[in-house]
Protein backbone atom coordinates (compact mmCIF):
# COMPACT_ATOMS: atom_id res chain seq x y z
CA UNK A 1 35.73 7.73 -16.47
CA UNK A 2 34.61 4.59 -14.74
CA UNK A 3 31.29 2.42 -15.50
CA UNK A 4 30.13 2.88 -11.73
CA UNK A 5 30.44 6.56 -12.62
CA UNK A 6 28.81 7.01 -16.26
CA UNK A 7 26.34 4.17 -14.80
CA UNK A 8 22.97 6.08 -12.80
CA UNK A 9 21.62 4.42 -9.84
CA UNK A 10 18.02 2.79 -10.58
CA UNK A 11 15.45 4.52 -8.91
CA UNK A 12 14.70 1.30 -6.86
CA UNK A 13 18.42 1.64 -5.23
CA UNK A 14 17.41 5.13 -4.82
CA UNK A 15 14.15 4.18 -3.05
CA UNK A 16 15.74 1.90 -0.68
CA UNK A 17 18.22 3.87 0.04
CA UNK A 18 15.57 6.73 0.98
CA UNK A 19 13.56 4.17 2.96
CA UNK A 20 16.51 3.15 4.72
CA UNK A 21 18.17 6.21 5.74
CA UNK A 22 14.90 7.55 6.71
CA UNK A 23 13.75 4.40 8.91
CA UNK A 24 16.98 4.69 10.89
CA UNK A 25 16.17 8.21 12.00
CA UNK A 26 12.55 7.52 13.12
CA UNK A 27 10.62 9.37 10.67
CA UNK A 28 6.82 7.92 10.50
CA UNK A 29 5.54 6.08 7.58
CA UNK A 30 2.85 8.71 7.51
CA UNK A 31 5.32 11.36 6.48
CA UNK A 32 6.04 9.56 3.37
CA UNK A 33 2.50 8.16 2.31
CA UNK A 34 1.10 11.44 0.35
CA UNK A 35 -0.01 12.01 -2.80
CA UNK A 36 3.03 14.45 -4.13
CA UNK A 37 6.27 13.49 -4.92
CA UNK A 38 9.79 13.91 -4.27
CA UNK A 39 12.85 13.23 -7.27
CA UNK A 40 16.23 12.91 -7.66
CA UNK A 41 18.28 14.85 -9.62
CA UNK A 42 21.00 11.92 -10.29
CA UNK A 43 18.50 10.13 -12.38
CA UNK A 44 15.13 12.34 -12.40
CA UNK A 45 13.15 9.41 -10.47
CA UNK A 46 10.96 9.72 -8.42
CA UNK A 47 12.35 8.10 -5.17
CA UNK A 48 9.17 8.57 -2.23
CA UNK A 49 6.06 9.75 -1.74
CA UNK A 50 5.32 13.56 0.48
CA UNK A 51 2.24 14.95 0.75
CA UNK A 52 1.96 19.26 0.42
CA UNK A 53 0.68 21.61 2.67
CA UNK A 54 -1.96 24.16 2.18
CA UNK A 55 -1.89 27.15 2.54
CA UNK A 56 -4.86 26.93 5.58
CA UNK A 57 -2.27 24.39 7.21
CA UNK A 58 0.08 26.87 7.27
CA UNK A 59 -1.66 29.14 9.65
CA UNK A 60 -2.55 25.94 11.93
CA UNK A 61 1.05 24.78 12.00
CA UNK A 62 2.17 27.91 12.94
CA UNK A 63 -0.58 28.69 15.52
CA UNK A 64 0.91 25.72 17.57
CA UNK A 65 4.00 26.40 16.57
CA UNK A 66 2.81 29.94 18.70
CA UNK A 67 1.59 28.10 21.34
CA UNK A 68 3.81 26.41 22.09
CA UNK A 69 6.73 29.19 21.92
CA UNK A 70 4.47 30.77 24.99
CA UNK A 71 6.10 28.37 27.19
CA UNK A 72 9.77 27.58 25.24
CA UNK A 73 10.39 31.19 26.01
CA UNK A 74 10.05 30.67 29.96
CA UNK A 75 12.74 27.94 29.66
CA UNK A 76 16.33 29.09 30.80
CA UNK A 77 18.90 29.94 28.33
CA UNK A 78 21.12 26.73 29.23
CA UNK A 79 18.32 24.61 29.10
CA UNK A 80 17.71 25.48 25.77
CA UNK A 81 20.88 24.89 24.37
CA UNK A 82 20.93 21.51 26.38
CA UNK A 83 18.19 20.06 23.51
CA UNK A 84 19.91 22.01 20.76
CA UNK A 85 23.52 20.23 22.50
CA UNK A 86 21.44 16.77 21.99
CA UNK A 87 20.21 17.48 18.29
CA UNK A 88 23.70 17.67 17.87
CA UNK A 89 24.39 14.02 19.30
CA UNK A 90 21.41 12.62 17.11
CA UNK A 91 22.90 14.36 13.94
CA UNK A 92 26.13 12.78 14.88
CA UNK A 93 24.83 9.60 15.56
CA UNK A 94 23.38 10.06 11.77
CA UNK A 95 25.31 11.75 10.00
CA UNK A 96 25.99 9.07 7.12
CA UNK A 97 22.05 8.95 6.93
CA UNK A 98 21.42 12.05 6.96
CA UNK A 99 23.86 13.01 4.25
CA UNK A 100 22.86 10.07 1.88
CA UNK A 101 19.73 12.05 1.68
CA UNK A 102 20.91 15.21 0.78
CA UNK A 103 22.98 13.13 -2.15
CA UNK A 104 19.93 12.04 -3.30
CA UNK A 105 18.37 15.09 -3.07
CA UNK A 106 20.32 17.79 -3.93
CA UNK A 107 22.91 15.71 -5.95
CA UNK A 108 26.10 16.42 -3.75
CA UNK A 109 29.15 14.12 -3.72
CA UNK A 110 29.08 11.96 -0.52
CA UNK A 111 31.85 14.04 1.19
CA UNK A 112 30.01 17.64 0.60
CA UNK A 113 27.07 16.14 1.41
CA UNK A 114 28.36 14.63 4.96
CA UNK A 115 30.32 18.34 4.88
CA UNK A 116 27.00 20.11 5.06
CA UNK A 117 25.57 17.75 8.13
CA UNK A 118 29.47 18.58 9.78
CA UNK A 119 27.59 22.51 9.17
CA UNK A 120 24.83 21.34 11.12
CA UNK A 121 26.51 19.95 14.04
CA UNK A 122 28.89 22.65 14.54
CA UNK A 123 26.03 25.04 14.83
CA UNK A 124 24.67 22.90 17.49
CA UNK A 125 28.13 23.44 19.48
CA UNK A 126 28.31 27.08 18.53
CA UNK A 127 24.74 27.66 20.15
CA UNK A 128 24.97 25.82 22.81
CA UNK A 129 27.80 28.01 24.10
CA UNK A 130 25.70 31.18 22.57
CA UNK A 131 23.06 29.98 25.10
CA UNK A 132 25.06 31.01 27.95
CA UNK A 133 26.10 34.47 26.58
CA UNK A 134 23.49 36.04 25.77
CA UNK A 135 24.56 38.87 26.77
CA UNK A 136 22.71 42.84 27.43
CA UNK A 137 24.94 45.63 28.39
CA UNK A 138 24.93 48.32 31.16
CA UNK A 139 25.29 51.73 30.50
CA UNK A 140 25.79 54.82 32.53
CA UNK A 141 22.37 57.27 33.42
CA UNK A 142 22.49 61.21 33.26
CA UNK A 143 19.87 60.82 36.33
CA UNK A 144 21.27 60.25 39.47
CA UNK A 145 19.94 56.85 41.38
CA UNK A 146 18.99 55.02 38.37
CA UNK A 147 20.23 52.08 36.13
CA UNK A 148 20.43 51.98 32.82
CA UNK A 149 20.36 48.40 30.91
CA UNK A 150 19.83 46.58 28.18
CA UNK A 151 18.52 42.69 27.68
CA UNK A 152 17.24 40.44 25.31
CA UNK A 153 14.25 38.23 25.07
CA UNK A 154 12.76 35.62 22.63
CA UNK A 155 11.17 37.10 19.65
CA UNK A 156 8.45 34.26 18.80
CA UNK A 157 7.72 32.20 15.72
CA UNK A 158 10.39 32.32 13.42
CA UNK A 159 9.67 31.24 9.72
CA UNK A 160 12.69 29.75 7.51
CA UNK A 161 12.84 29.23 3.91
CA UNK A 162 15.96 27.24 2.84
CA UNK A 163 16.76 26.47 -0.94
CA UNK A 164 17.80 22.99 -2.44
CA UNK A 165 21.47 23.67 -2.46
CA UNK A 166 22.00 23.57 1.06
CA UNK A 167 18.89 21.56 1.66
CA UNK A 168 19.49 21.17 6.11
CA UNK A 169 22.77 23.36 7.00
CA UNK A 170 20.72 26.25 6.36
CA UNK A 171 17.85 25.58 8.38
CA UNK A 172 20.15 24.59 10.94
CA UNK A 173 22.04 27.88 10.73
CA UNK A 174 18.55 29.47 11.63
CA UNK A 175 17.26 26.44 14.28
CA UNK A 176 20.04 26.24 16.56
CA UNK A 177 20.72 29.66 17.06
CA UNK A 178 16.72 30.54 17.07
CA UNK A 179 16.08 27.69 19.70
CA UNK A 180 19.32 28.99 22.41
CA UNK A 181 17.52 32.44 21.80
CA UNK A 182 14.09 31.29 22.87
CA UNK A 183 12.46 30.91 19.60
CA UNK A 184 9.69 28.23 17.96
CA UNK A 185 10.67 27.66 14.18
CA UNK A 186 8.72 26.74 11.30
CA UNK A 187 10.50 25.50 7.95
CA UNK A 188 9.23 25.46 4.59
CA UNK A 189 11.73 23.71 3.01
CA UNK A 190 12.73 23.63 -0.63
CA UNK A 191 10.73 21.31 -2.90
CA UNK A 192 13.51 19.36 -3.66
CA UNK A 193 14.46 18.37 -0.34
CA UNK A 194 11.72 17.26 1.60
CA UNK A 195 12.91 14.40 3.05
CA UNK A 196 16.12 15.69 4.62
CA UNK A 197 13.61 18.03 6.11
CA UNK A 198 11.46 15.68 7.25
CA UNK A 199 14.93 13.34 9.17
CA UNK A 200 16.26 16.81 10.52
CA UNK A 201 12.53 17.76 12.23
CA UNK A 202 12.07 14.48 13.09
CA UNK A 203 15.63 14.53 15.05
CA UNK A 204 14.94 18.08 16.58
CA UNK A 205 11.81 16.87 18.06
CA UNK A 206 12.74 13.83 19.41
CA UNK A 207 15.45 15.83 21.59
CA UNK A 208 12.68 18.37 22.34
CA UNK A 209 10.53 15.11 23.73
CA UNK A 210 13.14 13.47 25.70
CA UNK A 211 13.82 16.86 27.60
CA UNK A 212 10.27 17.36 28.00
CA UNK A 213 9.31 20.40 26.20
CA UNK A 214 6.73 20.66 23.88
CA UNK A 215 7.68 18.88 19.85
CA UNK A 216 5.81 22.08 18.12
CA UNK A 217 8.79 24.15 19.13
CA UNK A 218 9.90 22.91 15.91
CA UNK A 219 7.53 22.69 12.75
CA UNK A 220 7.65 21.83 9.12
CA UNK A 221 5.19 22.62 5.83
CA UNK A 222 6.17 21.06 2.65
CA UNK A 223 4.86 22.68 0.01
CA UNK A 224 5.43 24.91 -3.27
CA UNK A 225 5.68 28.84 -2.97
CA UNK A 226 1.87 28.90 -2.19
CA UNK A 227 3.12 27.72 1.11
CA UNK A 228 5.68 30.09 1.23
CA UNK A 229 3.41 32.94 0.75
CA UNK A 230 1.38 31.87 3.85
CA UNK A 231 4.22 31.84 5.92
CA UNK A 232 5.26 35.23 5.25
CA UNK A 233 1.83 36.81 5.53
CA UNK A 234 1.23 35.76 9.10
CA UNK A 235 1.60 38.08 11.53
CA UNK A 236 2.54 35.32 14.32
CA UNK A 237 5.31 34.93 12.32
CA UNK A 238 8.46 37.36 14.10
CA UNK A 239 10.97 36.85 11.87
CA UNK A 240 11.10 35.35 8.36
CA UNK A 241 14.77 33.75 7.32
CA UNK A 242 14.70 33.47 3.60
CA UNK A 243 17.61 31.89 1.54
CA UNK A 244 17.30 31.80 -2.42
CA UNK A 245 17.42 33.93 -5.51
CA UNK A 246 17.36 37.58 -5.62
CA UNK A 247 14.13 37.46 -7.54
CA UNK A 248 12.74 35.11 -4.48
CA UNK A 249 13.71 38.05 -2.09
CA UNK A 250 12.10 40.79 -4.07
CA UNK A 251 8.84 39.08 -3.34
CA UNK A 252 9.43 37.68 0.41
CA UNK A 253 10.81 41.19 1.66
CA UNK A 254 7.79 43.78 1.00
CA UNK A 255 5.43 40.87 1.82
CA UNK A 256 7.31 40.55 5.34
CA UNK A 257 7.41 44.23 5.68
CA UNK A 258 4.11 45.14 4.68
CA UNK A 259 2.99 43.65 8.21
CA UNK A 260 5.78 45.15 9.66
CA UNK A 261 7.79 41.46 10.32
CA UNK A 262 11.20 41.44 10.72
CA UNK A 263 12.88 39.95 7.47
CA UNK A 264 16.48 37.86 6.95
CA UNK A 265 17.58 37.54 3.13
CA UNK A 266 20.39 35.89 2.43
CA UNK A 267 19.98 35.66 -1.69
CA UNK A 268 22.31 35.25 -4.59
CA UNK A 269 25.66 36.36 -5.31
CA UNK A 270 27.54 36.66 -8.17
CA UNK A 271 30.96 36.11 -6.61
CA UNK A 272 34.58 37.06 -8.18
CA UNK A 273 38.20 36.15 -7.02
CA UNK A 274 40.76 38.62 -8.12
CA UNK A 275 44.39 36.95 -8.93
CA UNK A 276 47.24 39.00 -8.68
CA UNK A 277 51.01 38.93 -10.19
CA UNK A 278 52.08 37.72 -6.90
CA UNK A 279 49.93 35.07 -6.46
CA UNK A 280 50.91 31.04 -6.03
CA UNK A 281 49.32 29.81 -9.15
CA UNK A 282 49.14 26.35 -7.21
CA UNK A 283 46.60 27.54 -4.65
CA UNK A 284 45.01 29.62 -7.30
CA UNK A 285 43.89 26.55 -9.36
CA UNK A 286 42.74 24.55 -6.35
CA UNK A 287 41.02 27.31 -4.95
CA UNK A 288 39.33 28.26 -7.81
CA UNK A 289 38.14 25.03 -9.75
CA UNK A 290 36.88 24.45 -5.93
CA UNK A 291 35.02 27.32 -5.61
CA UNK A 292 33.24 27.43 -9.62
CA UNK A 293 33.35 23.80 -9.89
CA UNK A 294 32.04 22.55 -6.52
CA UNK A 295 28.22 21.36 -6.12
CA UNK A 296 28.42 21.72 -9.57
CA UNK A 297 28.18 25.32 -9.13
CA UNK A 298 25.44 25.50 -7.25
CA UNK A 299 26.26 27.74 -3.94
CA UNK A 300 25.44 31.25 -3.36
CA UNK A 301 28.95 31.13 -2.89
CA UNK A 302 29.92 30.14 -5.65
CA UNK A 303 32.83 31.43 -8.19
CA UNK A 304 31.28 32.67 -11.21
CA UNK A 305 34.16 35.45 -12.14
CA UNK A 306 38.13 35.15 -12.34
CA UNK A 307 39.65 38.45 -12.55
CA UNK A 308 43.14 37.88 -13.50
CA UNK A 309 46.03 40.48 -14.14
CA UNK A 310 46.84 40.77 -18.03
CA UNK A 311 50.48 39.00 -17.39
CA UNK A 312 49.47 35.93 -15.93
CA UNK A 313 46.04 35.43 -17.95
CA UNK A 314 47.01 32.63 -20.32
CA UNK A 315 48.85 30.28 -17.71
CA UNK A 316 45.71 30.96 -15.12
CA UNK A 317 43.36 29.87 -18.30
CA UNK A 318 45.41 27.21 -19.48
CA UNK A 319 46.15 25.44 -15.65
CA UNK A 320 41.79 26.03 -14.83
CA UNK A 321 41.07 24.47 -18.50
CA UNK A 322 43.43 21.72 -17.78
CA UNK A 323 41.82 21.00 -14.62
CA UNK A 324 38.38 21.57 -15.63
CA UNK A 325 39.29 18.81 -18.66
CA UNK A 326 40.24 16.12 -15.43
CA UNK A 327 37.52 16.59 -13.42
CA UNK A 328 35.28 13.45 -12.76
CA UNK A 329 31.78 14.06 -13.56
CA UNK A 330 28.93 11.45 -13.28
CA UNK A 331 27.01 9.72 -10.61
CA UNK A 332 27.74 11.38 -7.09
CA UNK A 333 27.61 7.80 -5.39
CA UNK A 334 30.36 6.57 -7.69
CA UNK A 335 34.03 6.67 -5.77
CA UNK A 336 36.09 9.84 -7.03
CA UNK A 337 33.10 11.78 -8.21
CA UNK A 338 34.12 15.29 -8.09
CA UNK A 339 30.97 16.93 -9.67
CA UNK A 340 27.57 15.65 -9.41
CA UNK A 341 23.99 16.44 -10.89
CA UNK A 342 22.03 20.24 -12.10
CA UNK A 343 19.31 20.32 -9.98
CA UNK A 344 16.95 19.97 -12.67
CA UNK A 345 15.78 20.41 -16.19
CA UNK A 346 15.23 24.45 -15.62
CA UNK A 347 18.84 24.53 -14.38
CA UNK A 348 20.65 23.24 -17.19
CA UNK A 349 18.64 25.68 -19.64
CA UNK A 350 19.82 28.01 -17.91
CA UNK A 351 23.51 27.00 -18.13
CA UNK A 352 23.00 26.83 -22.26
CA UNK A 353 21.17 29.70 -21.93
CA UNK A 354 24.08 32.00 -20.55
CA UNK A 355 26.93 30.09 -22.77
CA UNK A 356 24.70 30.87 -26.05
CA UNK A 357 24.41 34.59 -24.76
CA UNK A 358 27.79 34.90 -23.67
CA UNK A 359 29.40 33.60 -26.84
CA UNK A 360 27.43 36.08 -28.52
CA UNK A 361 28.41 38.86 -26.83
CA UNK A 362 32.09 38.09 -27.87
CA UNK A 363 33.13 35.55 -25.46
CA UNK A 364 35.14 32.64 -26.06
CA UNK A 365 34.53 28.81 -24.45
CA UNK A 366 38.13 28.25 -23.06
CA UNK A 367 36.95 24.80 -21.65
CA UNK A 368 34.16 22.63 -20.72
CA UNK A 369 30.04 23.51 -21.54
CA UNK A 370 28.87 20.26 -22.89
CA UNK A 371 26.31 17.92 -21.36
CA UNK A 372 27.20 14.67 -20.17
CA UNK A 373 25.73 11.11 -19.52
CA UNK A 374 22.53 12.23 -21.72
CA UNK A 375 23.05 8.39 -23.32
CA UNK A 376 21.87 6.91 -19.70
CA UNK A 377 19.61 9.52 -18.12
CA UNK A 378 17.50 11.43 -20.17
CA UNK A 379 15.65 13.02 -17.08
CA UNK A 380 18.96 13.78 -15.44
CA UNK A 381 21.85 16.95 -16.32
CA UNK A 382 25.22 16.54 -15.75
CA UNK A 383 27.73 19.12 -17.31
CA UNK A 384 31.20 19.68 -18.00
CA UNK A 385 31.92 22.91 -15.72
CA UNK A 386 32.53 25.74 -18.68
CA UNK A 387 35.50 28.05 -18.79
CA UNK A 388 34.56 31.63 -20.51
CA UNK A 389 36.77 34.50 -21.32
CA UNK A 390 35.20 37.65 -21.81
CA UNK A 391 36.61 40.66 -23.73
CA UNK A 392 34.62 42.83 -20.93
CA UNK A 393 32.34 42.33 -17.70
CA UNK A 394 29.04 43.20 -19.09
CA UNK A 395 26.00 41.78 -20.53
CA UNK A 396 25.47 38.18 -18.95
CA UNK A 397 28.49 38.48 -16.69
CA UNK A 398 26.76 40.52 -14.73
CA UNK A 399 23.87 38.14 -13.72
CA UNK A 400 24.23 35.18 -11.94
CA UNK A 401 23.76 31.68 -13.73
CA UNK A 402 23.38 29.33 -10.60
CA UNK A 403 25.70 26.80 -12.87
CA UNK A 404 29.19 25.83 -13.30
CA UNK A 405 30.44 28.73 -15.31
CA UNK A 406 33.39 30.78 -14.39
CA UNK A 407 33.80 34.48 -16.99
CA UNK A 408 37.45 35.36 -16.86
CA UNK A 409 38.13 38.93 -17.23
CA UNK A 410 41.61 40.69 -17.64
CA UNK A 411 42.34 43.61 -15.62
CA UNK A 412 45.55 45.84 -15.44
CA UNK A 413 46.27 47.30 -11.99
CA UNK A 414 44.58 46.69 -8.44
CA UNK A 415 41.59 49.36 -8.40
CA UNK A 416 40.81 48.29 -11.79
CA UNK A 417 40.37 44.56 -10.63
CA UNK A 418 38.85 45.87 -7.44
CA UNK A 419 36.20 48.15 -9.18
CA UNK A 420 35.06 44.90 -11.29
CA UNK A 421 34.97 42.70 -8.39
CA UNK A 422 32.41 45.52 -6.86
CA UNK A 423 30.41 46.32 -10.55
CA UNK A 424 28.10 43.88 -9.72
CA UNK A 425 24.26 44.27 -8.23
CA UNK A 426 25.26 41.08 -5.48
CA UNK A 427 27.38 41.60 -2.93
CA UNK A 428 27.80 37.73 -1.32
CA UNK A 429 31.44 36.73 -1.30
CA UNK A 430 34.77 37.81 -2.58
CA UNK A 431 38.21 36.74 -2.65
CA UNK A 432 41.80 37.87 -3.69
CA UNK A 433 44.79 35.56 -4.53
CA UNK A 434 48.07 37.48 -3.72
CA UNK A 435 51.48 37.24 -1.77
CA UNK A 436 51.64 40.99 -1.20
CA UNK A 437 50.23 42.38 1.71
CA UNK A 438 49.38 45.65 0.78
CA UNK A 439 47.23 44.20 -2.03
CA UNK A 440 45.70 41.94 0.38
CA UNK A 441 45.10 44.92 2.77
CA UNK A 442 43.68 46.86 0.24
CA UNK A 443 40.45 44.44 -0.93
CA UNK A 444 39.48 44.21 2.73
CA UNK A 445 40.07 48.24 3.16
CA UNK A 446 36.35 50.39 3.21
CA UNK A 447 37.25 50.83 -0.35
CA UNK A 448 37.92 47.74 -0.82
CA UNK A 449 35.82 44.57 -1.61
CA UNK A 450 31.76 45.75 -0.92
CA UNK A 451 31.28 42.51 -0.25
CA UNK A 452 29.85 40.56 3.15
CA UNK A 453 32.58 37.95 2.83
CA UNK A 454 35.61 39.21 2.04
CA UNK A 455 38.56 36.40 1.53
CA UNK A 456 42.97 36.44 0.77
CA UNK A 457 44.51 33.41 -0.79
CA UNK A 458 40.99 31.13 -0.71
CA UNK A 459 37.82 30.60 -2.91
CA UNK A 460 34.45 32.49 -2.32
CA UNK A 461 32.79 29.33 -0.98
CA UNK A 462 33.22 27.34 2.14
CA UNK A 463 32.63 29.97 4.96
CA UNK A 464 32.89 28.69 8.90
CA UNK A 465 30.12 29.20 10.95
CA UNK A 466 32.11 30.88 13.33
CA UNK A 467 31.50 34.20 11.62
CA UNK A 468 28.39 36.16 10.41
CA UNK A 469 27.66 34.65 6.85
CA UNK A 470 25.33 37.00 4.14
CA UNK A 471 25.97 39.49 1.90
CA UNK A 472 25.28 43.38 0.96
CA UNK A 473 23.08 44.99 -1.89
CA UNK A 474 20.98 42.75 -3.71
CA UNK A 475 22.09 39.65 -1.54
CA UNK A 476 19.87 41.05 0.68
CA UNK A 477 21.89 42.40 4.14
CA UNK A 478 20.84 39.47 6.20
CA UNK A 479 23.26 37.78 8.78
CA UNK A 480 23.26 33.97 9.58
CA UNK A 481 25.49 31.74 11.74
CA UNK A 482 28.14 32.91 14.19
CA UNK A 483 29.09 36.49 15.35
CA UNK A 484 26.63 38.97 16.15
CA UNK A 485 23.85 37.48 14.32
CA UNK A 486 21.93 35.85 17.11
CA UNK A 487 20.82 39.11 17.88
CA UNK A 488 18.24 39.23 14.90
CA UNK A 489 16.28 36.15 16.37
CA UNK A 490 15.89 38.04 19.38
CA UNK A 491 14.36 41.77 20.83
CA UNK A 492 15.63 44.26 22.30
CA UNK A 493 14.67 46.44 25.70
CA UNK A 494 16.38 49.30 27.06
CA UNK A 495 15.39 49.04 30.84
CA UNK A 496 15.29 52.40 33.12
CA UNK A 497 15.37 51.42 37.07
CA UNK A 498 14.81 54.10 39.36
CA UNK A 499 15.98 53.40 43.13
CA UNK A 500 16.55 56.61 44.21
CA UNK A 501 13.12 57.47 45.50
CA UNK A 502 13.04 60.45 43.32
CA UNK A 503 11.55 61.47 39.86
CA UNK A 504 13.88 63.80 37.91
CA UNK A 505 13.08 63.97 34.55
CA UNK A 506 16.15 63.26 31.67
CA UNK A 507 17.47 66.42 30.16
CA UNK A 508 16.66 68.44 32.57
CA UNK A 509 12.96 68.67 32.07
CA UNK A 510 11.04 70.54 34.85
CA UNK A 511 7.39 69.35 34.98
CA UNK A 512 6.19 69.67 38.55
CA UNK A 513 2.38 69.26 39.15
C-alpha cells in the first residue's frame, strides 16, 4: 500500500479543494456561510460551512417553487428539454468539479465519482430526446363521430429525496426527466452531500436564467429529516421521489399517501448473483468483487449474496478471497484506490455489527472484516471488504448491511439457487453467471428472478439509464430513469371529442329528456 494512500488528506486540502470546485461553478458565498456543517468521510473534517432549512422554509420554497411551475408548464416540450440539453453542457464543462465533490462527500474513488456525473449527463441527453416524444395514444370509440385520445400534461411540484451514496445522479435521474415533462422540482438532499447539491442547483438554474424562464423551477432545502417531513406533507407537492432505506420508505409512503400524493420509492435491496457450473470463473470474480466491493459497498445495488453451486464453491471462495486480499484500500484521492471511505461512524457499526452476528449464527470469515487506517484517522472508517460463508441464508443474511459484505451460500440445482435469490423481503437487482442458455432463460422467466433488475453474466450494480431502474416488494415499486418511467412525473387524461353533432350515450344508454 502506498504512503499517498495510507496518508488522509488534511482537512485544509479538503477545504480548498471544496472552495475551489465550488467557486468554478458559480455557487454564492452565501450558500456556504451558515451556521451547520458539512464533513468528509475520508478524514471526518469538517470541510465548509451550510446553513439548514426549517421546516416553515420548506413550505415557502416550495410555494415558489409552485409558482413558478404555473408558467414552466405553458412552455413547449422542446423548449424544455433545450435548458435540460444545456445543464448537460454546464455539467460537462464541470464534470472534474463536480465529481471532486462527490469524493469528498460521499468518499468515492475519482473515477466512480466522475462515473456518477457521466449518470447525470446522459440523463440530460436521454430527456432531451424524451421531450419530443411525449407521446398519448388514440384509440378507437364505440360511438360513432367521436375521438377517443389520450395525452399527458405536467403534474406540478415534484419533491426528491436522494441519499449520500449517489449524492447528484439521483436527483438528476428525477430533474431531467421531471423538467422535459413540465415539472418544478424541489430537492432535499442527503445531509452528507450538500454541497454537490448546492453546484448541481446552482448549474440547473443558471441554464434556466440564460433561457429566460423563471430559476425557482428548480429548488433546494438542506436540512435533516425534519425537512424531509415538510416536504412530504405538502399538498403542493405532486409527486414525492424518495431514494434510501426501506425503513426511510415505511415512513415517506403513508405520509405521501395520507394526502393522497403520488409517491416514488426506490429503497434498499439486498441483491444476490447466482453462479452456475457453466460459468467463466474469470468474469465471475471481476463481476463480483465489482459489484460487493465497489463504493465500498455502498449502492442499493450492491452484491451482498453469492449463491454458488456446491462443485465450484471452494475455487469461487478462494479466487473472491484472493482478490478481496489485493484490493487497495485507503484515501480515495490516492492513484489506484480501489475502495474508499464508510460513510460514517454509524456505518461501520453496522458492518461489525452484522460480522459479530453472522459469525454467531455459524458463519465463517473467508476474507477481509478488519478496519483499516484507524492509526491516521480516528474520525474516519475504512474496511477491508469481508468475505462470509454461511451454512444457510437466514438470520442476518436476510437483512441488508449497507457495507462491504458478501454471504456465500451453496446451493445444489437451479430452482434451489433461484428460490434463495427470491427469499428475500427486497427485490432491487439480481444477476446470474452462466454459459447455458436455458439457465440464463430461466432467472429472467415469470418464475424466475422477482427482481426489478434482472442481469446474465454481470454484477447487480451499474445499471444504464436507458432502462427503468427500481425494484419490487420492499424496494418499494418505484421506476426512475429511462423507459416508461417518465410517465409517473406526469398525468394522465382520456379526452372524448364529439364532432358528429349528435349525443348518443356509450353502451347503449337511452336517456332522452
Amino acid at each position: 500500500m502506498t504512503t499517498e494512500r495510507t496518508t488522509l488528506p488534511t482537512a485544509t486540502d479538503l477545504q480548498d479543494r471544496v472552495t475551489t470546485a465550488l467557486t468554478a461553478m458559480g455557487v454564492d458565498a452565501s450558500a456556504v456561510a451558515g451556521s451547520d456543517q458539512a464533513t468528509s468521510p475520508l478524514n471526518g473534517a469538517i470541510v465548509s460551512s451550510v446553513r439548514w432549512a426549517s421546516t416553515a422554509e420548506v413550505a415557502e420554497v416550495v410555494a415558489r417553487a409552485h409558482t413558478a411551475w404555473l408558467s414552466w408548464r405553458e412552455v413547449p416540450a422542446p423548449a424544455r428539454g433545450a435548458v435540460v440539453k444545456r445543464l448537460g453542457e454546464l455539467l460537462t464543462t464541470h464534470k472534474s468539479d463536480l465529481a471532486e465533490l462527490v469524493t469528498i462527500e460521499a468518499g468515492k474513488i475519482p473515477t466512480e465519482a466522475a462515473g456518477e456525473v457521466q449518470e447525470m449527463i446522459d440523463i440530460c441527453d436521454y430527456a432531451v430526446g424524451l421531450s419530443r416524444q411525449l407521446f398519448g395514444r388514440t384509440m378507437p370509440s364505440e360511438r360513432p363521430g367521436h375521438r377517443l385520445a389520450e395525452t399527458w400534461h405536467p403534474l406540478g411540484v415534484v419533491g426528491v429525496i436522494s441519499a449520500f451514496n449517489f449524492p447528484v445522479a439521483v436527483w438528476a435521474w428525477n430533474a431531467a426527466v421531471a423538467l422535459a415533462c413540465g415539472d418544478a422540482v424541489v430537492w432535499k438532499p442527503s445531509e452528507q452531500a450538500p454541497l454537490s447539491a448546492l453546484a448541481s442547483v446552482t448549474l440547473l438554474r443558471r441554464a434556466l436564467a440564460e433561457a429566460g424562464h423563471d430559476p425557482q423551477v428548480a429548488a433546494l432545502v438542506l436540512g435533516d429529516g425534519g425537512v424531509g417531513a415538510a416536504l412530504c406533507d405538502d399538498p403542493r407537492v405532486a409527486l414525492l421521489s424518495a431514494t434510501g432505506s426501506t425503513r426511510m420508505g415505511r415512513a415517506v409512503g403513508p405520509r405521501v399517501a395520507a394526502r393522497f400524493g403520488r409517491s416514488l420509492l426506490e429503497l434498499g435491496g439486498n441483491n444476490a448473483a447466482i453462479v452456475t457450473p457453466s460459468a467463466d470463473l474469470d468474469l465471475v470474480t471481476r463481476g463480483v468483487v465489482f459489484a460487493a466491493a465497489g463504493t465500498a459497498g455502498q449502492r442499493c445495488t450492491s452484491l451482498r449474496r453469492l449463491i454458488v453451486h456446491e462443485s465450484i464453491l471452494e475455487e469461487v471462495l478462494e479466487r473472491v478471497a484472493t482478490a478481496y486480499g489485493r484490493l487497495p484500500v485507503g484515501n480515495p484521492l490516492a492513484d489506484g484506490t480501489l475502495v474508499g471511505p464508510l460513510v460514517n461512524a454509524g456505518s461501520y457499526a453496522a458492518f461489525r455489527g452484522a460480522l459479530e452476528a453472522a459469525v454467531a449464527q455459524g458463519g465463517t470469515l473467508v476474507a477481509g472484516g478488519k478496519r483499516e487506517l484507524a492509526d491516521v484517522g480516528a474520525e474516519a472508517f475504512y474496511v477491508r471488504p469481508a468475505l462470509v460463508r454461511l451454512p444457510e441464508q437466514s438470520g442476518v443474511a436476510l437483512e441488508e448491511t449497507f457495507a462491504p459484505i458478501l454471504y456465500v451460500l451453496a446451493y445444489r440445482d437451479l430452482d434451489e439457487a433461484i428460490a434463495l435469490n427470491n427469499a428475500v423481503a427486497q427485490g432491487l437487482s439480481s444477476s446470474i453467471f452462466t454459459q447455458d442458455q436455458a439457465e440464463a432463460e430461466a432467472f429472467c422467466a415469470a418464475s424466475g428472478s422477482d427482481c426489478g433488475i434482472v442481469n446474465v453474466n454481470i454484477g447487480t450494480s451499474g445499471a444504464e439509464i436507458g432502462g427503468a431502474f427500481g425494484g419490487e416488494k420492499e424496494t418499494g415499486g418505484g421506476r426512475e430513469s429511462g423507459s416508461d418511467a417518465w410517465k409517473a412525473y406526469m398525468r394522465r387524461a382520456t379526452n372524448t371529442v364529439n364532432y358528429s353533432g349528435k349525443l348518443p350515450l356509450a353502451q347503449g344508454v337511452n336517456f332522452e329528456v
